[in-house]
N, C-alpha and C. Protein backbone atom coordinates (compact mmCIF):
# COMPACT_ATOMS: atom_id res chain seq x y z
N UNK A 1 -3.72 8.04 16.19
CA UNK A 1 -3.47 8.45 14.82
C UNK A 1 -2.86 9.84 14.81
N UNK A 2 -1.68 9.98 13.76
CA UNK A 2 -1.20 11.19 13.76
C UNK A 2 -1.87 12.17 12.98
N UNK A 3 -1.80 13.77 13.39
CA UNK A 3 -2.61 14.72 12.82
C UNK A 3 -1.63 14.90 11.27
N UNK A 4 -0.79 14.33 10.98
CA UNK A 4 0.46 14.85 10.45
C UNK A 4 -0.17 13.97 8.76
N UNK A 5 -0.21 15.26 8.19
CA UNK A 5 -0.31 14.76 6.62
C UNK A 5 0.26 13.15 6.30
N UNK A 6 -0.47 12.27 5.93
CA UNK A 6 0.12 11.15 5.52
C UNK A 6 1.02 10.98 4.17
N UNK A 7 0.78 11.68 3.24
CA UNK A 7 1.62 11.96 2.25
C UNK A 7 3.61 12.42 2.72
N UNK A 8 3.05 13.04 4.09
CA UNK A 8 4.60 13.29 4.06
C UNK A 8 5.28 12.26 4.30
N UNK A 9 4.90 11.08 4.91
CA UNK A 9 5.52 9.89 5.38
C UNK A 9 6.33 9.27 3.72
N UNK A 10 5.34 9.72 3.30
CA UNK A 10 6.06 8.74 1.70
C UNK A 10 7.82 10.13 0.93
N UNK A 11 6.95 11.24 1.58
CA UNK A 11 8.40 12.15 1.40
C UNK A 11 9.75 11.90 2.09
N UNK A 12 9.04 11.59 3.39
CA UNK A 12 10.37 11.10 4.04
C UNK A 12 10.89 10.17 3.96
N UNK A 13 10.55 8.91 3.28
CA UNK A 13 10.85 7.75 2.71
C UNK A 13 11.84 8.14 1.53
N UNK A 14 11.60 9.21 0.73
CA UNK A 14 12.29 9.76 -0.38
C UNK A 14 13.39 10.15 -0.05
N UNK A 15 13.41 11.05 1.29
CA UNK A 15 14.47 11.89 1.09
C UNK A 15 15.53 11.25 2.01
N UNK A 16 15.02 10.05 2.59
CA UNK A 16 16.07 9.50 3.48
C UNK A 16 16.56 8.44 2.51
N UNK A 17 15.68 8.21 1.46
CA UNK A 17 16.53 7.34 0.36
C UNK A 17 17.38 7.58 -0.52
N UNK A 18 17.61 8.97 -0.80
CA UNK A 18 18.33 10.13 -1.32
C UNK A 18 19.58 10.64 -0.62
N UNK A 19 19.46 10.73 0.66
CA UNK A 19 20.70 10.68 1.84
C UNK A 19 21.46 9.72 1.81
N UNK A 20 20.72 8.17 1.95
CA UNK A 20 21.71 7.20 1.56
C UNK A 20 22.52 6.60 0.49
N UNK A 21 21.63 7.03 -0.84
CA UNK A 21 22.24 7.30 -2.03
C UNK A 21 23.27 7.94 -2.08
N UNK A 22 23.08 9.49 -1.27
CA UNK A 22 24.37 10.54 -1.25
C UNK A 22 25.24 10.12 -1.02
N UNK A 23 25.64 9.08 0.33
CA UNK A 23 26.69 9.20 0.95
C UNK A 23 27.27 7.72 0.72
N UNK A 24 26.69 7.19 -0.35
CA UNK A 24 27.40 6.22 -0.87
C UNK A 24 27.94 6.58 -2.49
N UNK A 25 27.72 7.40 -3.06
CA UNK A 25 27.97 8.00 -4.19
C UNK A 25 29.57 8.10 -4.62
N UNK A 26 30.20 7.16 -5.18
CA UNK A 26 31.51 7.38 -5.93
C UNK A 26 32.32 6.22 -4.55
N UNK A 27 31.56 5.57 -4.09
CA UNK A 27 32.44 4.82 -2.99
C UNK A 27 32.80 3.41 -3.50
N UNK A 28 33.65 2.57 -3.12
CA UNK A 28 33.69 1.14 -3.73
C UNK A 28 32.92 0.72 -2.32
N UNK A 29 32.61 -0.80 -2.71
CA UNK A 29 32.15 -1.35 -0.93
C UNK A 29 33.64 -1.50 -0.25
N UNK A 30 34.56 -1.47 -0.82
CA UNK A 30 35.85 -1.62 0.02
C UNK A 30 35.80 -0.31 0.85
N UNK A 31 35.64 0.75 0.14
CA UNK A 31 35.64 2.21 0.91
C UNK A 31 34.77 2.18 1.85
N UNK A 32 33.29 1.79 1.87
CA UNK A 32 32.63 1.56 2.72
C UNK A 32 32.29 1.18 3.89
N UNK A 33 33.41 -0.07 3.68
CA UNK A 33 33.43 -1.10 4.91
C UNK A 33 34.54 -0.33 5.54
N UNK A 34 35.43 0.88 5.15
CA UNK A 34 36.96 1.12 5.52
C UNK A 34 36.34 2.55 6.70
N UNK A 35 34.95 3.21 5.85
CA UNK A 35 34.62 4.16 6.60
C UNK A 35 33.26 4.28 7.39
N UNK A 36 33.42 3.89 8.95
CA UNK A 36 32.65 3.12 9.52
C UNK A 36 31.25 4.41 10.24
N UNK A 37 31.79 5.45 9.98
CA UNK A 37 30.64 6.80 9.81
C UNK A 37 29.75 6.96 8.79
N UNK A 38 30.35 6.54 7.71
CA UNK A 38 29.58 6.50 6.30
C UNK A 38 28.88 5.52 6.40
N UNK A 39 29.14 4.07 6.62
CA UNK A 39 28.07 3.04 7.33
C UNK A 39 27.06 3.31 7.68
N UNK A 40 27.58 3.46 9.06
CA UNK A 40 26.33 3.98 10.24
C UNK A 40 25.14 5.10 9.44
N UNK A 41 25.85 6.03 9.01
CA UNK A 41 24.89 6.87 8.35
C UNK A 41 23.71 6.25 7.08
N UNK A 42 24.54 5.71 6.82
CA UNK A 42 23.44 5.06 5.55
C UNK A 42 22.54 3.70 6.26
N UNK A 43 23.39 3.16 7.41
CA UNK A 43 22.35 2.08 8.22
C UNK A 43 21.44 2.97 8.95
N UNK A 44 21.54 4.23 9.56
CA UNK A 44 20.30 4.77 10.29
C UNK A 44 19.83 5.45 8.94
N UNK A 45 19.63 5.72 7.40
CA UNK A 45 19.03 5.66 7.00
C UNK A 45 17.65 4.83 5.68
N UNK A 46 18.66 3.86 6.21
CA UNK A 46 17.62 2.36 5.77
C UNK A 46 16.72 2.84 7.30
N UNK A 47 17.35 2.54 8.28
CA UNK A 47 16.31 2.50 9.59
C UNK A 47 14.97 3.03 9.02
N UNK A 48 15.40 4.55 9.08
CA UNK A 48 14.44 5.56 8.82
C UNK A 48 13.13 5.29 7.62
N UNK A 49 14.13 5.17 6.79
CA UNK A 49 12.89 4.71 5.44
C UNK A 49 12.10 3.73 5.81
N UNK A 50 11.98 2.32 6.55
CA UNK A 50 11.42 1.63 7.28
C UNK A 50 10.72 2.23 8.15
N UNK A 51 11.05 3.33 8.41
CA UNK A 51 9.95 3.18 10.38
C UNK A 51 9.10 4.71 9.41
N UNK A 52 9.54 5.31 8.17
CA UNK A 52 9.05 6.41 7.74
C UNK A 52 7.44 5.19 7.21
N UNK A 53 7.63 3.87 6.20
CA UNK A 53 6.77 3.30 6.22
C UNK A 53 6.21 2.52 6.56
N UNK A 54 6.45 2.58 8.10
CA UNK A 54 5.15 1.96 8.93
C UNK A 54 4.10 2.87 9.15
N UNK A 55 4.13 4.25 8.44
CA UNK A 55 2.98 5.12 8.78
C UNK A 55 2.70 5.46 7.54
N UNK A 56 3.22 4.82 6.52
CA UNK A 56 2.29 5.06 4.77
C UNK A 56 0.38 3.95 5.09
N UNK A 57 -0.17 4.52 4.95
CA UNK A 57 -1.52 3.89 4.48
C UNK A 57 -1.45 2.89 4.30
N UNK A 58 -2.69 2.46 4.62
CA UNK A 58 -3.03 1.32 3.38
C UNK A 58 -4.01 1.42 2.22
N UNK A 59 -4.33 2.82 1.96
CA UNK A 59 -5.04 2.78 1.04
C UNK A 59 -3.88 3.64 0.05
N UNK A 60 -2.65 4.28 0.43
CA UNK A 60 -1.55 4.87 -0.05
C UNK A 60 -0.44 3.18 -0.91
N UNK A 61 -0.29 2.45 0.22
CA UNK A 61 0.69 1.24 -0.33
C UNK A 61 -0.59 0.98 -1.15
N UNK A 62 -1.74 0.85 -1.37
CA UNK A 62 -2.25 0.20 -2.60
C UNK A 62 -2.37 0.66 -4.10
N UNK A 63 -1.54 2.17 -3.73
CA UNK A 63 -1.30 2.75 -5.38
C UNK A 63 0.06 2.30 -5.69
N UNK A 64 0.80 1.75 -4.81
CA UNK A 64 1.55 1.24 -5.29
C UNK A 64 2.35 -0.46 -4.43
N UNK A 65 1.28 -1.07 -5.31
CA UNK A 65 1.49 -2.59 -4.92
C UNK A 65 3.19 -2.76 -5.17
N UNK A 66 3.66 -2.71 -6.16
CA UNK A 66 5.27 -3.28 -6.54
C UNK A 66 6.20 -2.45 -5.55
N UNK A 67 5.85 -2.20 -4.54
CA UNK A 67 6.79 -1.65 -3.44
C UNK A 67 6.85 -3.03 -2.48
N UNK A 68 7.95 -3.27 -2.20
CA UNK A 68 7.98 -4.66 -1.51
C UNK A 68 8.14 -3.74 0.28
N UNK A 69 6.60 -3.18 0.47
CA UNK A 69 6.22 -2.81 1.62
C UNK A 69 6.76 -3.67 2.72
N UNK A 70 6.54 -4.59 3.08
CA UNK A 70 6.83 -5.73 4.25
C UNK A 70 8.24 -5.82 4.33
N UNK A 71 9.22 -5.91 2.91
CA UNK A 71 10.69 -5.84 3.15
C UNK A 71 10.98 -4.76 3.71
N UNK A 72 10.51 -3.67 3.57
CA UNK A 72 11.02 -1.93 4.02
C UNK A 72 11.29 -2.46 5.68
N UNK A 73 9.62 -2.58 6.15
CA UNK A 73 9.80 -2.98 7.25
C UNK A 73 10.84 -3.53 8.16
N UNK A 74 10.96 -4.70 7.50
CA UNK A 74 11.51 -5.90 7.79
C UNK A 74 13.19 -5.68 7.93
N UNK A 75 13.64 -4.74 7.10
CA UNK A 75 15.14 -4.38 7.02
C UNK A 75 15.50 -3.35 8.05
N UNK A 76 14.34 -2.29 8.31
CA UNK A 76 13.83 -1.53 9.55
C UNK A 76 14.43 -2.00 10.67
N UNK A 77 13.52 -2.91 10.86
CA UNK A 77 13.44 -3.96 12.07
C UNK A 77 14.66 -4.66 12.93
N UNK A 78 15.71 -5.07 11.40
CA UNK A 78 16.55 -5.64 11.57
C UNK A 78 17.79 -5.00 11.72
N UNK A 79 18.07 -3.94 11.03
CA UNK A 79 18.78 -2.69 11.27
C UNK A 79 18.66 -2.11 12.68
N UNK A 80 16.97 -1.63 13.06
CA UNK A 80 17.42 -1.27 15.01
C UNK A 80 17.68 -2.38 15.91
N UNK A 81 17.23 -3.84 15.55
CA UNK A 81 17.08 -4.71 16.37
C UNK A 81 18.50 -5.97 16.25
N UNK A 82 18.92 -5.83 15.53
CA UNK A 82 20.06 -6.64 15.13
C UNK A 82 21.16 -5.81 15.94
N UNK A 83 21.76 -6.93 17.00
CA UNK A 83 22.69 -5.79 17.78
C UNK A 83 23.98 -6.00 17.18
N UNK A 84 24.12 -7.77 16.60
CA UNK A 84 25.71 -7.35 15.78
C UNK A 84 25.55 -7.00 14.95
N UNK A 85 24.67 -6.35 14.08
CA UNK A 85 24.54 -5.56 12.60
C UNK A 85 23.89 -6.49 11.65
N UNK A 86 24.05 -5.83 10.30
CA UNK A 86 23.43 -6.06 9.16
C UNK A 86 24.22 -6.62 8.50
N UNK A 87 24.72 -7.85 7.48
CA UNK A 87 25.81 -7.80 6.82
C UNK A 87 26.20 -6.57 5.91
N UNK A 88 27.12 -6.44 5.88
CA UNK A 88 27.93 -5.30 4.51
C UNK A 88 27.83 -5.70 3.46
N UNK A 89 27.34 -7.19 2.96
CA UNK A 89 27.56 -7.41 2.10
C UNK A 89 26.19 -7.29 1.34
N UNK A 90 24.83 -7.23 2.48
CA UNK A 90 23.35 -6.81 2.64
C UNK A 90 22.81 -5.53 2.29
N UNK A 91 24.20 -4.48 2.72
CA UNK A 91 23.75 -3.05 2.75
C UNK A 91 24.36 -2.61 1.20
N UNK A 92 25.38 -3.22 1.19
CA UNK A 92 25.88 -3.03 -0.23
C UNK A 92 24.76 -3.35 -1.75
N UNK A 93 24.30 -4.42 -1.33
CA UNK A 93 23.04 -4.64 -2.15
C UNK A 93 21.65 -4.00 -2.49
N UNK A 94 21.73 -3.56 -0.66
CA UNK A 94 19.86 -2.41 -1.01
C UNK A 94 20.26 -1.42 -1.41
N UNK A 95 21.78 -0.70 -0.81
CA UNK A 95 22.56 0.35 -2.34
C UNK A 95 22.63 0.62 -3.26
N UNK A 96 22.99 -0.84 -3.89
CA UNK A 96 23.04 -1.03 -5.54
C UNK A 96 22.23 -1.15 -6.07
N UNK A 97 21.27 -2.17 -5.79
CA UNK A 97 20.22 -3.27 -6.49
C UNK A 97 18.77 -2.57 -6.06
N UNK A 98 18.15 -2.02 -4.75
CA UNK A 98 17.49 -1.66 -4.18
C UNK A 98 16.74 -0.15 -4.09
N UNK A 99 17.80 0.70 -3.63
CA UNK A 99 17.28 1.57 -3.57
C UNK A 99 17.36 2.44 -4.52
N UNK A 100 17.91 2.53 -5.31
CA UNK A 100 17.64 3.28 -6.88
C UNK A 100 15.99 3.31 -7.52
N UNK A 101 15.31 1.64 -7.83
CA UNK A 101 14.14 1.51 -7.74
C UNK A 101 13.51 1.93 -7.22
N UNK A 102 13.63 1.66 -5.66
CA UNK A 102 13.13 2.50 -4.33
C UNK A 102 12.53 3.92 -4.60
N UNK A 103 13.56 4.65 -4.80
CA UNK A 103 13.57 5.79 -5.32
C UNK A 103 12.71 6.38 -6.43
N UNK A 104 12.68 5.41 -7.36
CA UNK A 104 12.00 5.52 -8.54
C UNK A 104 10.36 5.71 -8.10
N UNK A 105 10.14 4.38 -7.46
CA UNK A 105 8.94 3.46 -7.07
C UNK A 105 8.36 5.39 -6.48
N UNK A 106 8.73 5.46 -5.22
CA UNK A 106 8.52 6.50 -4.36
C UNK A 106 8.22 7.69 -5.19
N UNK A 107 9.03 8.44 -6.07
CA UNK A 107 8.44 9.23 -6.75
C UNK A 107 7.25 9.25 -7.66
N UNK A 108 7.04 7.98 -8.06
CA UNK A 108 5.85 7.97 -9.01
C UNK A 108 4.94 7.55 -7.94
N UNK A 109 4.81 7.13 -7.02
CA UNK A 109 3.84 7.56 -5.75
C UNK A 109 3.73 8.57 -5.44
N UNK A 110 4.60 9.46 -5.09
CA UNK A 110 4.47 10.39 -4.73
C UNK A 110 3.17 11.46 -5.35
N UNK A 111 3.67 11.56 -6.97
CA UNK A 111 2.44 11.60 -8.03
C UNK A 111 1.87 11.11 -8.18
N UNK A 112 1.04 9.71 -7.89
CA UNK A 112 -0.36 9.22 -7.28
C UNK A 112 -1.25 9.72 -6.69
N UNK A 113 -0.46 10.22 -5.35
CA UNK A 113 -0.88 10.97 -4.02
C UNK A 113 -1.61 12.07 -4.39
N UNK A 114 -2.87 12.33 -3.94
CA UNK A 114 -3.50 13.85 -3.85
C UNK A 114 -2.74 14.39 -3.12
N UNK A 115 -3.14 15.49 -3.47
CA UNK A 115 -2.31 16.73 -2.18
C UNK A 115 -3.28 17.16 -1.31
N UNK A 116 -2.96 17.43 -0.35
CA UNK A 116 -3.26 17.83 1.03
C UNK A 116 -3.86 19.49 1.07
N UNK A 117 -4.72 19.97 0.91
CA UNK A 117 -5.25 21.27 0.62
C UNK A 117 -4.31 22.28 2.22
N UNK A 118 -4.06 23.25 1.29
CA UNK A 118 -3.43 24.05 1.92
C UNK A 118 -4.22 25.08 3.54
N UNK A 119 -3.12 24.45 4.71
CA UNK A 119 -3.56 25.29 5.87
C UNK A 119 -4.33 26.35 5.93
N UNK A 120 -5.81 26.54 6.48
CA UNK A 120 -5.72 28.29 6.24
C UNK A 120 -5.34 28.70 7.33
């Protein structure tokens, strides 16, 4: 078990969902598929948000059931482990449709969460 605040795991879930947001921001999926750095970047940060919640709780995922926890995973999974890739037409979707909610979901967890009493 890590010594490492569990609350931050759900931050880093945020802010890597916020990165991928960024760098898809004002793009068509035509642009997307055309710029294959901008890809990659937003596929290692689906990765991330996945492997950030395999170390959220389980008494943390139960303040917030409507997080489709097991998909996070699961897209994780398939993103490092899928060696010809993810479809584009897959990533374009947890973009659009996905991670906006995501986002949403995560912050009002976030404010669930007690805080972690400060180091002395």
């Amino acid at each position: 078990m890590s010594d490492r605040d569990p609350r931050l795991y759900v931050e880093d879930m945020l802010e890597f969902c916020d990165c991928a947001l960024d760098y898809a921001a004002g793009i068509s999926r035509e642009s997307l598929d055309a710029d294959r750095m901008r890809y990659d970047a937003i596929l290692r940060n689906l990765e991330l948000i996945g492997e950030a919640a395999t170390h959220v709780t389980v008494e943390q995922r139960a303040l917030a059931p409507q997080l489709p926890w097991r998909e996070i995973v699961a897209t994780r999974n398939r993103v490092a482990h899928a060696y010809l890739g993810i479809a584009a037409d897959t990533v374009w979707s947890i973009l659009r449709d996905d991670l906006p909610t995501l986002r949403l979901l995560l912050v009002a967890l976030l404010e669930a969460l007690p805080r972690s009493p400060p180091a002395p």
